[in-house]
N, C-alpha and C. Protein backbone atom coordinates (compact mmCIF):
# COMPACT_ATOMS: atom_id res chain seq x y z
N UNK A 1 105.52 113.73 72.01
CA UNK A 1 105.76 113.17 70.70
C UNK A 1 104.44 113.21 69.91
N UNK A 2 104.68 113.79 68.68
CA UNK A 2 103.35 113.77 67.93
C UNK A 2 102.86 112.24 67.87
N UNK A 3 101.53 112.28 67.47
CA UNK A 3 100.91 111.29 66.73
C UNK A 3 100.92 110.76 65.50
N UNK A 4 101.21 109.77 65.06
CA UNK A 4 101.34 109.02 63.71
C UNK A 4 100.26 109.52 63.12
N UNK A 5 100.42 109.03 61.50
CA UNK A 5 98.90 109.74 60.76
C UNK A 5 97.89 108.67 60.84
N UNK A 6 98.07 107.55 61.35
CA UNK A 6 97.36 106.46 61.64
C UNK A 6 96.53 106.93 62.88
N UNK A 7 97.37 107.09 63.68
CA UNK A 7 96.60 107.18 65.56
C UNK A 7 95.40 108.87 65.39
N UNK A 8 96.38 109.61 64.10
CA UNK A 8 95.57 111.00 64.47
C UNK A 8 94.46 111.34 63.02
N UNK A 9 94.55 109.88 62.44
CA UNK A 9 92.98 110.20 62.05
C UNK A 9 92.09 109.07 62.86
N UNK A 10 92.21 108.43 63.40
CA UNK A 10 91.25 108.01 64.64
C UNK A 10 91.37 108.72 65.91
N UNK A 11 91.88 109.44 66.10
CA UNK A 11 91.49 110.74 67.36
C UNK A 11 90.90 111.48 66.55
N UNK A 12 90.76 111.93 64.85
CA UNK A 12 90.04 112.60 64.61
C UNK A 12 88.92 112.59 64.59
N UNK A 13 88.44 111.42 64.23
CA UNK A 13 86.83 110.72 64.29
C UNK A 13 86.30 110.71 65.36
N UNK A 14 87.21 110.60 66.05
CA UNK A 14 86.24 110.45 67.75
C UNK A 14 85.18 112.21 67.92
N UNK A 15 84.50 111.63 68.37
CA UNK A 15 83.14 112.84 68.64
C UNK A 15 82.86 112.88 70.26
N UNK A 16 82.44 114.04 70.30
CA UNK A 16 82.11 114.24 71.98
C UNK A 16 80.66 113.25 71.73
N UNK A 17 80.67 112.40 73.22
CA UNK A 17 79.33 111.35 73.15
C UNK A 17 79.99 110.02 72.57
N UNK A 18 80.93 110.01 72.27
CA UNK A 18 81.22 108.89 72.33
C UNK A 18 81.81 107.99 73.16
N UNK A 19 81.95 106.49 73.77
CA UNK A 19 82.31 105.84 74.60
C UNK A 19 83.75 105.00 74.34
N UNK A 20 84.61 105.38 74.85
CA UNK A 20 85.75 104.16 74.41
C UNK A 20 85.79 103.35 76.50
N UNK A 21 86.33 102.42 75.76
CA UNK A 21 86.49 101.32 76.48
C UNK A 21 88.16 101.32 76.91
N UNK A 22 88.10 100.97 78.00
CA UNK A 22 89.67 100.45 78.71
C UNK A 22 89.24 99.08 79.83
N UNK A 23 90.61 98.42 79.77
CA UNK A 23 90.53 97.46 80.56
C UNK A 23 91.94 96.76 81.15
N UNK A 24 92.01 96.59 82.28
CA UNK A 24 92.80 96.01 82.97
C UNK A 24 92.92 94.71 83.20
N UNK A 25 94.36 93.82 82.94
CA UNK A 25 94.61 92.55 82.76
C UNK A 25 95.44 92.10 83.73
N UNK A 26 95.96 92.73 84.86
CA UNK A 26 96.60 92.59 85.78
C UNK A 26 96.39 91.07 86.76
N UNK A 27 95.37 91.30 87.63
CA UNK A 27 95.51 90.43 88.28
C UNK A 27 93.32 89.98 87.58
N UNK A 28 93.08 90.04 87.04
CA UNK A 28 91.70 89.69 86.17
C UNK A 28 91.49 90.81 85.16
N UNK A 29 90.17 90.61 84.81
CA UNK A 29 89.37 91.30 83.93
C UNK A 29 88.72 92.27 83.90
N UNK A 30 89.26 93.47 84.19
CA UNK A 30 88.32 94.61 84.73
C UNK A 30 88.27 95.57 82.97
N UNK A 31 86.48 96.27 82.96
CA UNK A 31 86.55 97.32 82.11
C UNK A 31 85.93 98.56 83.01
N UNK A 32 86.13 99.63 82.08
CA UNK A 32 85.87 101.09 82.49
C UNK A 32 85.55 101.37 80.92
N UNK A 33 84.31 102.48 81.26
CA UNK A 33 83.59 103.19 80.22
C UNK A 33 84.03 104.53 80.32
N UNK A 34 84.84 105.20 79.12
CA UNK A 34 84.93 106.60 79.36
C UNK A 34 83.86 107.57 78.21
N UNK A 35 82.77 108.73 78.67
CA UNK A 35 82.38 109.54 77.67
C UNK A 35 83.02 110.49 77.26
N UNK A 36 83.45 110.64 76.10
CA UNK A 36 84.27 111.90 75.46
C UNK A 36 83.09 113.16 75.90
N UNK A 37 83.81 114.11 76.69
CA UNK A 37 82.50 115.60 76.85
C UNK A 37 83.39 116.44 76.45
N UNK A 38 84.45 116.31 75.68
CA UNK A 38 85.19 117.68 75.30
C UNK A 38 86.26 117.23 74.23
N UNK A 39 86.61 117.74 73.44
CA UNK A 39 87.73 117.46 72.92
C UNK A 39 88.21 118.75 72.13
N UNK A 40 89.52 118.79 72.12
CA UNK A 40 90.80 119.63 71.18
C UNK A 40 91.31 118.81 70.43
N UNK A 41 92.23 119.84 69.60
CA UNK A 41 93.11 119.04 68.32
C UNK A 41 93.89 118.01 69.44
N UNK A 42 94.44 117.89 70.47
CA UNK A 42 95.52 117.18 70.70
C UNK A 42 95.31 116.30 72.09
N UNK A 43 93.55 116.72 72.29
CA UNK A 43 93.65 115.62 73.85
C UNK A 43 91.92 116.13 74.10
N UNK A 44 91.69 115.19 74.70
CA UNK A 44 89.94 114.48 74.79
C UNK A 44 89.95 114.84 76.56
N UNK A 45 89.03 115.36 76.57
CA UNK A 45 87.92 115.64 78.05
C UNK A 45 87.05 114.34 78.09
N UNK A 46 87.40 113.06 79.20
CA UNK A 46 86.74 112.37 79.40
C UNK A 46 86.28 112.17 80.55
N UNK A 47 84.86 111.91 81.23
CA UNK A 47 84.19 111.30 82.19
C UNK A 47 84.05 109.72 82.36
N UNK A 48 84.48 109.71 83.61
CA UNK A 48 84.15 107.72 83.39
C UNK A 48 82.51 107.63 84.07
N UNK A 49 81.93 106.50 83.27
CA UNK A 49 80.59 106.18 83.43
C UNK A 49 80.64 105.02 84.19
N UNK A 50 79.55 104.90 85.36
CA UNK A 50 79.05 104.10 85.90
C UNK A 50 79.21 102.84 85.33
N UNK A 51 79.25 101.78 85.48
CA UNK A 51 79.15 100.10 84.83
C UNK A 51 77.60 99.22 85.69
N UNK A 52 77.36 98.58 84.66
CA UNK A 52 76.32 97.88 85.57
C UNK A 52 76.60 96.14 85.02
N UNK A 53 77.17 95.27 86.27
CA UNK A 53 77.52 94.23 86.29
C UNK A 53 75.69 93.46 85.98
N UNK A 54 75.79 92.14 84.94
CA UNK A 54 75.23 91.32 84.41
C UNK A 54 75.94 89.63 84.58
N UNK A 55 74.86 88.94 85.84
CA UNK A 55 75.55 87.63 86.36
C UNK A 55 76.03 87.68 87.38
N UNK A 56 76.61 86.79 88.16
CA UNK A 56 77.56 86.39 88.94
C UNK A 56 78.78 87.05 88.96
N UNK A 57 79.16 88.15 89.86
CA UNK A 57 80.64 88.82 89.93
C UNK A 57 81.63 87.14 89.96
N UNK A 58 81.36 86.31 90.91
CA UNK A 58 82.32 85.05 91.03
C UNK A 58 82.09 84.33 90.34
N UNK A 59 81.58 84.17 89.08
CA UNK A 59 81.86 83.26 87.97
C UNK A 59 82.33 83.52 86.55
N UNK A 60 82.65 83.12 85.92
CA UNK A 60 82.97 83.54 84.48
C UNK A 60 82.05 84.02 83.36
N UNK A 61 80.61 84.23 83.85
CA UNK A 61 79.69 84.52 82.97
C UNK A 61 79.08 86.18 83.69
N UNK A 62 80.12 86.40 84.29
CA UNK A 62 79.86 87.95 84.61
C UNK A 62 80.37 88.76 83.53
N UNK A 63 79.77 90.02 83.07
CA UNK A 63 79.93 91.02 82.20
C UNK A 63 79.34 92.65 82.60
N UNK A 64 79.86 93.48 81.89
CA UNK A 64 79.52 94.89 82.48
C UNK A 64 79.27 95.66 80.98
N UNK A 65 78.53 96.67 81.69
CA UNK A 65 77.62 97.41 80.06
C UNK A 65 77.89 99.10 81.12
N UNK A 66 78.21 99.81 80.43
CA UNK A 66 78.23 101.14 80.79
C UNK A 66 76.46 101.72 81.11
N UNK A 67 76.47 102.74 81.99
CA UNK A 67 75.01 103.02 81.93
C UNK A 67 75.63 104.90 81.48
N UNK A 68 74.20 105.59 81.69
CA UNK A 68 74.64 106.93 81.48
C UNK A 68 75.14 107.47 82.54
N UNK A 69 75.25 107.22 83.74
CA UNK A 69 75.53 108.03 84.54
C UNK A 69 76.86 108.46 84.68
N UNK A 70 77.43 109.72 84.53
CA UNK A 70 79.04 109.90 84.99
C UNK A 70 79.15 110.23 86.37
N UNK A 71 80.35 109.47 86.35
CA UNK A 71 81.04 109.69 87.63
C UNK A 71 82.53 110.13 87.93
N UNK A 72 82.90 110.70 88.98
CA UNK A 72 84.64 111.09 88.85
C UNK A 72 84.25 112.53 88.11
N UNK A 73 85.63 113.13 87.94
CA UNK A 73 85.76 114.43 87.64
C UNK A 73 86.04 114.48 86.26
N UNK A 74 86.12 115.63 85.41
CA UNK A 74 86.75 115.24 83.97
C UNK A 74 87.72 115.28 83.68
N UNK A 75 88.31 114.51 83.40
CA UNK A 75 89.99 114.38 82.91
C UNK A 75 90.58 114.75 82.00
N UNK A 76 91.14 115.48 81.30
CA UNK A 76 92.12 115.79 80.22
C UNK A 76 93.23 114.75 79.68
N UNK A 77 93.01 113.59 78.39
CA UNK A 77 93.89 112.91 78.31
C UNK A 77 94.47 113.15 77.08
N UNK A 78 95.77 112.96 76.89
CA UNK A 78 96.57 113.69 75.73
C UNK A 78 96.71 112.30 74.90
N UNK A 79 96.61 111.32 74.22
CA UNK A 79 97.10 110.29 73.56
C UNK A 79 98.61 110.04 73.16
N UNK A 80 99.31 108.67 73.78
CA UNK A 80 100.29 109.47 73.12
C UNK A 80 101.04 109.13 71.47
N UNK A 81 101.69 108.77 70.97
CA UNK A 81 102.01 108.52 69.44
C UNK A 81 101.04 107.34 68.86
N UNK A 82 100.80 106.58 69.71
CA UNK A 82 100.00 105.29 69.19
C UNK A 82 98.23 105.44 69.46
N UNK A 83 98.57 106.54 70.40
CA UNK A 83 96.37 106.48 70.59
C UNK A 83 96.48 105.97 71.35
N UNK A 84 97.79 105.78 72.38
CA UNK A 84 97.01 104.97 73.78
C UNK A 84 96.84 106.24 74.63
N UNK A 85 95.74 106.05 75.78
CA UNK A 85 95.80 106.92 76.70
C UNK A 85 95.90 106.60 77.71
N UNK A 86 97.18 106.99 78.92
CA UNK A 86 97.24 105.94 80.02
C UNK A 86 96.29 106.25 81.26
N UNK A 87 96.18 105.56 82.06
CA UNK A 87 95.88 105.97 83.30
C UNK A 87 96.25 104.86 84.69
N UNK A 88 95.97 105.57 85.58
CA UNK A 88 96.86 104.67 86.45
C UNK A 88 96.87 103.20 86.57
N UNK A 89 96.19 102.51 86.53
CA UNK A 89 96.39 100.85 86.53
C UNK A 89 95.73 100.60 84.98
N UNK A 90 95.58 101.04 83.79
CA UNK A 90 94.95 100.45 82.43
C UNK A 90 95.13 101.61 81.65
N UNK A 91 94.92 101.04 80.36
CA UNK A 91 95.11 102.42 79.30
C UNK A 91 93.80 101.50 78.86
N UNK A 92 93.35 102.84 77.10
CA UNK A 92 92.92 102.56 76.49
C UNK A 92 93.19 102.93 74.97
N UNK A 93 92.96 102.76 74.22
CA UNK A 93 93.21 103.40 72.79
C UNK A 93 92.03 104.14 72.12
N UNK A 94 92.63 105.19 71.25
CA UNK A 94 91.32 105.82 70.76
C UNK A 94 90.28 105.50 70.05
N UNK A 95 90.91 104.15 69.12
CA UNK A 95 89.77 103.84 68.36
C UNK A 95 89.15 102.66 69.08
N UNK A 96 89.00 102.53 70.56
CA UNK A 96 88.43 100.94 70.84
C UNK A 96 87.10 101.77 71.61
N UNK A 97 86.18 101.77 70.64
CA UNK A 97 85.05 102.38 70.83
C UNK A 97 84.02 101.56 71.16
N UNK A 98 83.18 101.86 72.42
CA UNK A 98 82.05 100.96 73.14
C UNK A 98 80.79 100.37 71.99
N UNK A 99 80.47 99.03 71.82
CA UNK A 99 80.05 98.67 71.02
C UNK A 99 78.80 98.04 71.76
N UNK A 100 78.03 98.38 71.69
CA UNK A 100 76.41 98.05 73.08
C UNK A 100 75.72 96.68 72.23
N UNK A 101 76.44 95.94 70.80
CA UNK A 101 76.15 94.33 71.08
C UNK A 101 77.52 93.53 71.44
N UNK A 102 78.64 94.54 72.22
CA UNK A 102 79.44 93.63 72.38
C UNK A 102 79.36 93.09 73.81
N UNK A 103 80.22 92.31 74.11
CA UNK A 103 80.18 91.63 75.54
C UNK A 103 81.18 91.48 76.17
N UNK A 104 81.18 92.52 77.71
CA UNK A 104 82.67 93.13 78.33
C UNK A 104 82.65 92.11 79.38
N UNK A 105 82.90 90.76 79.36
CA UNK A 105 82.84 89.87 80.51
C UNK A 105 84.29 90.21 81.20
N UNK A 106 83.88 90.08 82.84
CA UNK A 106 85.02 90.55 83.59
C UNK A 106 85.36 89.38 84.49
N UNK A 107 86.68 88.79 84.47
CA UNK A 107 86.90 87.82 85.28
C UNK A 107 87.39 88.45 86.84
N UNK A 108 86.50 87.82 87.52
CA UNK A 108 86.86 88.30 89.18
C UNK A 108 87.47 87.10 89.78
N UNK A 109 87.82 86.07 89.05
CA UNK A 109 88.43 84.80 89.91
C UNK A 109 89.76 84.45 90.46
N UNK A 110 90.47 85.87 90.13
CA UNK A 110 91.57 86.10 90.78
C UNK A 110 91.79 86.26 92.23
């Protein structure tokens, strides 16, 4: 299914080097850093980056910041009508782009 003109001018903006964010709400708070290293009109080449935990994993004042390093293989993700991109336990959307004064606190108290 195509993309809305909403979802596919924010896949348009996206640039290789850029970081979007995903996160899982399942049973806590988990994020993942993906770097765009490729992109086409209709689906993004992403690497997931390393995280480097800040605090206490067992308390609520734990948080994670992407570093440069990639890891994993590169993935081919197609978005689908809304800009989400799934993957197996979390999606993310195209425009939720890594913001380095924001703060990705991850609850492990599950």
């Amino acid at each position: 299914m195509p993309m809305t003109e909403e979802t596919k001018a924010k896949f348009d903006a996206l640039k290789v080097g850029d970081i979007l964010v995903s996160s899982c709400h399942y049973y806590g708070v988990f994020y993942d850093f993906y770097k765009v290293v490729g992109k086409t009109n209709a689906s993004l080449k992403l690497q997931q980056l390393q995280k480097k935990g800040f605090g206490s994993p067992n308390s609520y004042n734990y948080s994670v910041k992407p570093t440069e390093t990639l890891i994993g293989e590169v993935m081919t993700k197609r978005p689908d009508k809304n800009g989400y991109l799934n993957f197996p336990y979390h999606y993310c959307a195209v425009d939720r782009l890594y913001k380095p004064d924001s703060t990705y606190k991850e609850d492990h108290m599950y």
